[in-house]
C-alpha atoms as a PDB file:
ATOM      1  CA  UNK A   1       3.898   3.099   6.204  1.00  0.00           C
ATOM      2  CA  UNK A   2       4.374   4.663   9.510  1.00  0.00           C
ATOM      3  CA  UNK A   3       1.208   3.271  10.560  1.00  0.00           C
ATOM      4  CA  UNK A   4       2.176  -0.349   9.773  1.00  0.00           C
ATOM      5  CA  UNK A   5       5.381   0.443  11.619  1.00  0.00           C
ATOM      6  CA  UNK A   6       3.612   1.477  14.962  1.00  0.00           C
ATOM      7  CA  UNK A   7       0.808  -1.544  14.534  1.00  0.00           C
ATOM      8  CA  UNK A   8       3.989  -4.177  14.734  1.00  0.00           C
ATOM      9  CA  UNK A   9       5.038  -4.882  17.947  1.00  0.00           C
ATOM     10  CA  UNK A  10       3.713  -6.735  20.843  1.00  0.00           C
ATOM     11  CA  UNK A  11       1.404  -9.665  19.485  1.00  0.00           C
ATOM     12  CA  UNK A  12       1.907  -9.070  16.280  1.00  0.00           C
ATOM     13  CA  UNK A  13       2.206 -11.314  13.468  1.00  0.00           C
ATOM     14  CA  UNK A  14       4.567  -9.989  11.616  1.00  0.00           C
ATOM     15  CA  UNK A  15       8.191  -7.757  12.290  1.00  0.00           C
ATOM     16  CA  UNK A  16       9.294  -5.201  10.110  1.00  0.00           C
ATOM     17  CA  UNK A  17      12.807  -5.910   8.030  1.00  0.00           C
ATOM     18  CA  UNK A  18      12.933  -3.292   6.329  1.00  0.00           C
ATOM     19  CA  UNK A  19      11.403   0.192   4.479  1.00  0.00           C
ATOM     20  CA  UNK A  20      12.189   0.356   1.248  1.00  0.00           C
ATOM     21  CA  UNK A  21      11.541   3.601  -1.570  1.00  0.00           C
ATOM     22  CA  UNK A  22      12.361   4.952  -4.908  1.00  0.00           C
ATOM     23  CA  UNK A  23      12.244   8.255  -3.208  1.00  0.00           C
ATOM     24  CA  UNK A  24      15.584   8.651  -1.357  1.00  0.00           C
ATOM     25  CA  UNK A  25      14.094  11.730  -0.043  1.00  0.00           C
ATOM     26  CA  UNK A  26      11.038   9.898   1.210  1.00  0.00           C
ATOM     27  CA  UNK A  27       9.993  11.153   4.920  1.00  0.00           C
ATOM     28  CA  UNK A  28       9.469   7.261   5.725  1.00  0.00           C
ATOM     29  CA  UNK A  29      13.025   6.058   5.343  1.00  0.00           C
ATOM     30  CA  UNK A  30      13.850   8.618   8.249  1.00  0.00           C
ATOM     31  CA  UNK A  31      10.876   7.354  10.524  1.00  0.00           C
ATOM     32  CA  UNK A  32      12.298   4.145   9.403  1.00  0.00           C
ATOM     33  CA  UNK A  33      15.450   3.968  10.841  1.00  0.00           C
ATOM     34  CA  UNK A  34      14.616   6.091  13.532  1.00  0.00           C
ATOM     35  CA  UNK A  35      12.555   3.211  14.915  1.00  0.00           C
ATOM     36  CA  UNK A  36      15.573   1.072  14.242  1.00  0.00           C
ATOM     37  CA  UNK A  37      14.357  -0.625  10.551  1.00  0.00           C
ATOM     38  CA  UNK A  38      16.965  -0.766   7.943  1.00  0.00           C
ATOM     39  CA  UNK A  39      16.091   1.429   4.929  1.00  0.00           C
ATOM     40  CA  UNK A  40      16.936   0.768   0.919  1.00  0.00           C
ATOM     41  CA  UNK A  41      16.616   3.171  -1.832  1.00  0.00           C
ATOM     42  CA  UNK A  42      16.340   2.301  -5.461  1.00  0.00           C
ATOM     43  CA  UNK A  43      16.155   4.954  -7.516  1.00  0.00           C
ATOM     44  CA  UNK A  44      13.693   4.326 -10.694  1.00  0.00           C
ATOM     45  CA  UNK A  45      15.607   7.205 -12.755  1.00  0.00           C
ATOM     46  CA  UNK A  46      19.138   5.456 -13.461  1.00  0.00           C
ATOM     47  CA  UNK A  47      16.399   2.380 -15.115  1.00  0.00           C
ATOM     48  CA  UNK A  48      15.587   5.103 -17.650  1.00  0.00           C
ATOM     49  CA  UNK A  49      12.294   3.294 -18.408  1.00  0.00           C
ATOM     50  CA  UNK A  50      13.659  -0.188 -17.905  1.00  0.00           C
ATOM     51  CA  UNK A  51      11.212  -2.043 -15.696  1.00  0.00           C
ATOM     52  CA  UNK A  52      12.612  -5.294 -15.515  1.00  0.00           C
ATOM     53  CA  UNK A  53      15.907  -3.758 -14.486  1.00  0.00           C
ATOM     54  CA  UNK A  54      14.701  -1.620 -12.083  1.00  0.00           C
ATOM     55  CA  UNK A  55      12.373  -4.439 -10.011  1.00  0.00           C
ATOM     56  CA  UNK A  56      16.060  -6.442 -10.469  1.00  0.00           C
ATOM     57  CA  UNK A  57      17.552  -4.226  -8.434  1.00  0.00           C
ATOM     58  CA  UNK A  58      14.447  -4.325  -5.813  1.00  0.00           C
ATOM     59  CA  UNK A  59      14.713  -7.415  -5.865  1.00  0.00           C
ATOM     60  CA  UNK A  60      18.471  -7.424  -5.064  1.00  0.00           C
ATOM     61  CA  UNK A  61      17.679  -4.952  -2.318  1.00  0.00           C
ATOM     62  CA  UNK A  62      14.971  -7.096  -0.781  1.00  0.00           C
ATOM     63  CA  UNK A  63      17.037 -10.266  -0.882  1.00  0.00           C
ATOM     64  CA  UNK A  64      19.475  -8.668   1.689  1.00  0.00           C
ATOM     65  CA  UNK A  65      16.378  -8.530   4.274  1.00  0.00           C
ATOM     66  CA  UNK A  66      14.208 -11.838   3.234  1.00  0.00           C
ATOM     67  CA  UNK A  67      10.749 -10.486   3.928  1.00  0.00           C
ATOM     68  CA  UNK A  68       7.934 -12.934   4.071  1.00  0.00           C
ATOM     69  CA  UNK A  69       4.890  -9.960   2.983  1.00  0.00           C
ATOM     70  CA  UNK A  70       5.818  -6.840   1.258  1.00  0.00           C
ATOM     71  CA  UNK A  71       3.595  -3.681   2.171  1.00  0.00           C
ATOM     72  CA  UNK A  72       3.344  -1.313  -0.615  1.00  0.00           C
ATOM     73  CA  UNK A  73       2.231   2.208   0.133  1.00  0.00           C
ATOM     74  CA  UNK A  74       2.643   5.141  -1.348  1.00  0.00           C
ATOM     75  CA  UNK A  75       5.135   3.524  -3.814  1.00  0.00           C
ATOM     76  CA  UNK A  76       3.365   4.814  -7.452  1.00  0.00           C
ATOM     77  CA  UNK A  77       4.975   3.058  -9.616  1.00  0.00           C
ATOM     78  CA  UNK A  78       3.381  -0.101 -12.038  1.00  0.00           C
ATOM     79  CA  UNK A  79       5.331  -3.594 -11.257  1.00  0.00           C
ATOM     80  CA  UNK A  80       5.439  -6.472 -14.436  1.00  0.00           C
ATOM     81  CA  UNK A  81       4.077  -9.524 -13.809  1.00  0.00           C
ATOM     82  CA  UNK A  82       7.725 -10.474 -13.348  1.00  0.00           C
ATOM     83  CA  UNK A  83       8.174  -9.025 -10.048  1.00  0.00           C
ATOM     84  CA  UNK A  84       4.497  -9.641  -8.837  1.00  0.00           C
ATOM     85  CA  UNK A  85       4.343 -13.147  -9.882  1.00  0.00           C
ATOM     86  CA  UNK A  86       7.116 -14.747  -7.317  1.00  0.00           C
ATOM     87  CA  UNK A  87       4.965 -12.684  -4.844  1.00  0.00           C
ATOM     88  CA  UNK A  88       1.998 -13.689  -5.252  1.00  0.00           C
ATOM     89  CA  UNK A  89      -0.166 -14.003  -1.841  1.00  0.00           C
ATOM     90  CA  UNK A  90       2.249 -12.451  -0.414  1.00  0.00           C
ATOM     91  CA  UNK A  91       2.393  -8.341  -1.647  1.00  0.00           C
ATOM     92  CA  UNK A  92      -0.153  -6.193  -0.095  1.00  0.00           C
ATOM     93  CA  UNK A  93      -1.025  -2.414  -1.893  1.00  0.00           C
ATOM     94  CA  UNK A  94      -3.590   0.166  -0.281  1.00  0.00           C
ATOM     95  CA  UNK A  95      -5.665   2.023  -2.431  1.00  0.00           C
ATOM     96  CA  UNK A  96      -7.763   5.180  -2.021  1.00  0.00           C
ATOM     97  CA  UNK A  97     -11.135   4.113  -3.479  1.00  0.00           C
ATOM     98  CA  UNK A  98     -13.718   1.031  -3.293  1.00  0.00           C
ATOM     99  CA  UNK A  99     -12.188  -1.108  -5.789  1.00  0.00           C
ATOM    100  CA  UNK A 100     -13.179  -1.820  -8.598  1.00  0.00           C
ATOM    101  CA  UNK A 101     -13.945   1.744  -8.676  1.00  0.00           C
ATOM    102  CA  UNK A 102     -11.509   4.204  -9.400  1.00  0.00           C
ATOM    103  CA  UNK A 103      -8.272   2.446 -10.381  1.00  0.00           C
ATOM    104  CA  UNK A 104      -5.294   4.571 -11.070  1.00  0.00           C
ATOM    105  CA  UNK A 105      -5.137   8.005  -9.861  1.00  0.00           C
ATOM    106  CA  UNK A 106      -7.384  10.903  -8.887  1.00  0.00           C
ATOM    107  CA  UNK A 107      -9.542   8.544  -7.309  1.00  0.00           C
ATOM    108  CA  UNK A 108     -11.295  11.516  -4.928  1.00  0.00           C
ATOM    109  CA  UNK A 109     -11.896  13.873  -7.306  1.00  0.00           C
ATOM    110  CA  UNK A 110     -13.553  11.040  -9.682  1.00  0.00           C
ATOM    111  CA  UNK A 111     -15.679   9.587  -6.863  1.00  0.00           C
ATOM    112  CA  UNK A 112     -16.793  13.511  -6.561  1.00  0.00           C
ATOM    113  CA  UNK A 113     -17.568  13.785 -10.283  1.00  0.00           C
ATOM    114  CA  UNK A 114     -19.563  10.995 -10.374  1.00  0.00           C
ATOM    115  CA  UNK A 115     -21.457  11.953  -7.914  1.00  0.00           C
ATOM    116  CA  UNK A 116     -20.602   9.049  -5.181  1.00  0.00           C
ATOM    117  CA  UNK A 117     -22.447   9.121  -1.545  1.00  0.00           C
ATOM    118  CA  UNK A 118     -19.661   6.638  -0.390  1.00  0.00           C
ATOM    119  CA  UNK A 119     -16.435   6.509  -0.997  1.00  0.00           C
ATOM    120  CA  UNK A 120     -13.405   4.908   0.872  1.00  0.00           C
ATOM    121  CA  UNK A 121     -10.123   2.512   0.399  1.00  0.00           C
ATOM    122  CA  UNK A 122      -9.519  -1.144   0.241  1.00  0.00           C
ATOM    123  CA  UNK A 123      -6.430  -3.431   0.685  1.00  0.00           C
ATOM    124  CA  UNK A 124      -5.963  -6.114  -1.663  1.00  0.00           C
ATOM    125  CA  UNK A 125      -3.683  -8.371  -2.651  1.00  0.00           C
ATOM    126  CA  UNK A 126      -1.551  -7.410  -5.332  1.00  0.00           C
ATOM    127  CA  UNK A 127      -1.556  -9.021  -8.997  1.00  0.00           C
ATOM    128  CA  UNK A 128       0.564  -7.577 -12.314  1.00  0.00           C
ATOM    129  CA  UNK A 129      -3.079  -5.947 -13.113  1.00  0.00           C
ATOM    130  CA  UNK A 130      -2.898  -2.389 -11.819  1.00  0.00           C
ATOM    131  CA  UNK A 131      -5.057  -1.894  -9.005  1.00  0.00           C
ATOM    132  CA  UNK A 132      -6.514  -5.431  -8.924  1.00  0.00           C
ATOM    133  CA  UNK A 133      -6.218  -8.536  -6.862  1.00  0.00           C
ATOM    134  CA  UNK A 134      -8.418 -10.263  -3.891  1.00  0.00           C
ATOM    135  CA  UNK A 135     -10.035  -7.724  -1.589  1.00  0.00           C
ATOM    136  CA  UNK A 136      -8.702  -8.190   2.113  1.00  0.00           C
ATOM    137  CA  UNK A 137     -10.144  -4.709   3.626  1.00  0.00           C
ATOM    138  CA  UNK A 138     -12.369  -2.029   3.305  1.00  0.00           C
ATOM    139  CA  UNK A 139     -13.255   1.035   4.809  1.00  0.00           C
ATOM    140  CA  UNK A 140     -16.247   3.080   3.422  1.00  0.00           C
ATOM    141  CA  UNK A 141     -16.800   7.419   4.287  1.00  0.00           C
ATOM    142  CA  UNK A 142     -19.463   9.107   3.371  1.00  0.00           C
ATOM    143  CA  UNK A 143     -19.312  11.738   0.724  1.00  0.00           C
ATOM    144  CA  UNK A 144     -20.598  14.854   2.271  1.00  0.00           C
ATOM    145  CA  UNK A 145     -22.557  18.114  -0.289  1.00  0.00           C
ATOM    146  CA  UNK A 146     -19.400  20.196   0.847  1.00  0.00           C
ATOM    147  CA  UNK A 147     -16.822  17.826   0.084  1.00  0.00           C
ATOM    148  CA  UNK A 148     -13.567  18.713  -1.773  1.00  0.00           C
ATOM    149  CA  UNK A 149     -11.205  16.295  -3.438  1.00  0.00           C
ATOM    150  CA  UNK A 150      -8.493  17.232  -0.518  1.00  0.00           C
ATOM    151  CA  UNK A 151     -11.369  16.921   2.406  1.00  0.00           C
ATOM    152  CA  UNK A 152     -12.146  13.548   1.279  1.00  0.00           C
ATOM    153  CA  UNK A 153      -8.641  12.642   0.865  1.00  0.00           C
ATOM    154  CA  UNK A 154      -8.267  13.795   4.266  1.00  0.00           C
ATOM    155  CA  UNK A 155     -11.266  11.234   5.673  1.00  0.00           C
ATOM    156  CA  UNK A 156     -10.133   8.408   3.419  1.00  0.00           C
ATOM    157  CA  UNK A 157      -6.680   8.995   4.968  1.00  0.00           C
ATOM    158  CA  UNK A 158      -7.435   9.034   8.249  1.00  0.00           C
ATOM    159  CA  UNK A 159      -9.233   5.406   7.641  1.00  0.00           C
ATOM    160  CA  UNK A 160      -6.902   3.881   5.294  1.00  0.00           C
ATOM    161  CA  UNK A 161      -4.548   4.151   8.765  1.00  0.00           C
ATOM    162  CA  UNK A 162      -7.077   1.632  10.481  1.00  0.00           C
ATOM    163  CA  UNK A 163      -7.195  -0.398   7.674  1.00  0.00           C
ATOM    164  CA  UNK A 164      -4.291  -1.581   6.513  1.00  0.00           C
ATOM    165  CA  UNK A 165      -2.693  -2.159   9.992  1.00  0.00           C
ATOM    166  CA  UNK A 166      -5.786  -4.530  10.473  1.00  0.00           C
ATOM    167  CA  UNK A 167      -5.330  -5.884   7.234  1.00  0.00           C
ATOM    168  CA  UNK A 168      -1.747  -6.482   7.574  1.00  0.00           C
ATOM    169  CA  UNK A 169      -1.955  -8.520  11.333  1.00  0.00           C
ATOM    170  CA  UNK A 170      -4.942 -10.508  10.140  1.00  0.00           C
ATOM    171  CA  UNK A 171      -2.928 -11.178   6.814  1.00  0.00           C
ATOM    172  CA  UNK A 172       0.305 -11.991   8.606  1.00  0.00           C
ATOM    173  CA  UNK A 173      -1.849 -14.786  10.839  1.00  0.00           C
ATOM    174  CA  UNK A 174      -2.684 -16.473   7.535  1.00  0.00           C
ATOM    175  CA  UNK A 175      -6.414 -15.457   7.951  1.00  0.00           C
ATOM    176  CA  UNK A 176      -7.379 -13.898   4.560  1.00  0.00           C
ATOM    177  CA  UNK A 177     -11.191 -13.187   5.448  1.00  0.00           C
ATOM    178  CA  UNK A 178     -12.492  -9.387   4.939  1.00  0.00           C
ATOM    179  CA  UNK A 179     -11.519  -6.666   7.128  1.00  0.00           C
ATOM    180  CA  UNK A 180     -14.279  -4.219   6.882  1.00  0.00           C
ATOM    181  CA  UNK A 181     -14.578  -0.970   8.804  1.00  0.00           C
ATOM    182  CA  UNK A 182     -17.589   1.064   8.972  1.00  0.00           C
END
């Protein structure tokens, strides 16, 4: 999130409107409004389960900003078709693994398992199908014989805050061609 923060200004695309989490203790709303964004926080537990009431009150929350793209990262929780569908080409997610490998979690420590020689994270368009959606960006590392779930996190990491920022001012132009990073 930070990342996408810093990459808007200047030329830029697109403007930040706001940061929004589930976590109100999330390290982002600070950085946030520190760099003068507006933060929101729904909480998920008050829902008690309740996903349509719970993307309501995102939805509420958003309204008060009308953002063109929403960003997701880092936000772990599954959105119904309900709150992706009036999105649609216009919700962006980051996730740590070549999709259509490794959906869901744990994604490092699969790749490992299986015995991958690349691994890496794409950006894609989000759709009510977890992990899933048109492939904007890609960034591939190599999986190296001494390689740990957290050191590849670590490398994927460090990449996925290339990516998405060139994802996200490509996207913003209206160009949806592939972003891919070596």
């Amino acid at each position: 999130m930070l990342k996408l923060l810093e990459s808007m200004t200047g030329d830029h695309p697109a403007r930040p409107c706001v940061v929004l989490s589930n976590d109100a203790g999330a390290g982002g709303l600070e950085l946030a409004e520190a760099r003068g964004v507006p933060s929101e926080v729904v909480r998920h537990q008050p829902f008690d389960g309740d996903r349509v009431a719970f993307e309501n009150a995102i939805s509420g929350a958003l309204a008060h900003h009308a953002p063109d793209i929403i960003c997701l990262a880092g936000f772990m929780r599954k959105l119904t078709a309900g709150f992706v569908d009036p999105w649609r080409g216009r919700m962006l997610n980051i996730h740590p693994s070549l999709l259509p490998k490794y959906k869901g979690l744990n994604t490092h420590a699969r790749a490992l398992a299986a015995g991958d020689r690349v691994h890496g994270c794409t950006v894609h368009e989000v759709t009510p199908l977890l992990d899933d959606g048109p492939v904007l960006g890609r960034a591939e590392v190599p999986v190296l014989p001494d390689d740990t779930a957290e050191s590849l996190a670590a490398r994927v990491l460090a990449q996925e805050h290339l990516l998405y920022p060139a994802v996200l001012r490509r996207f913003a132009a209206g160009d949806r061609r592939l972003v891919q990073l070596p």
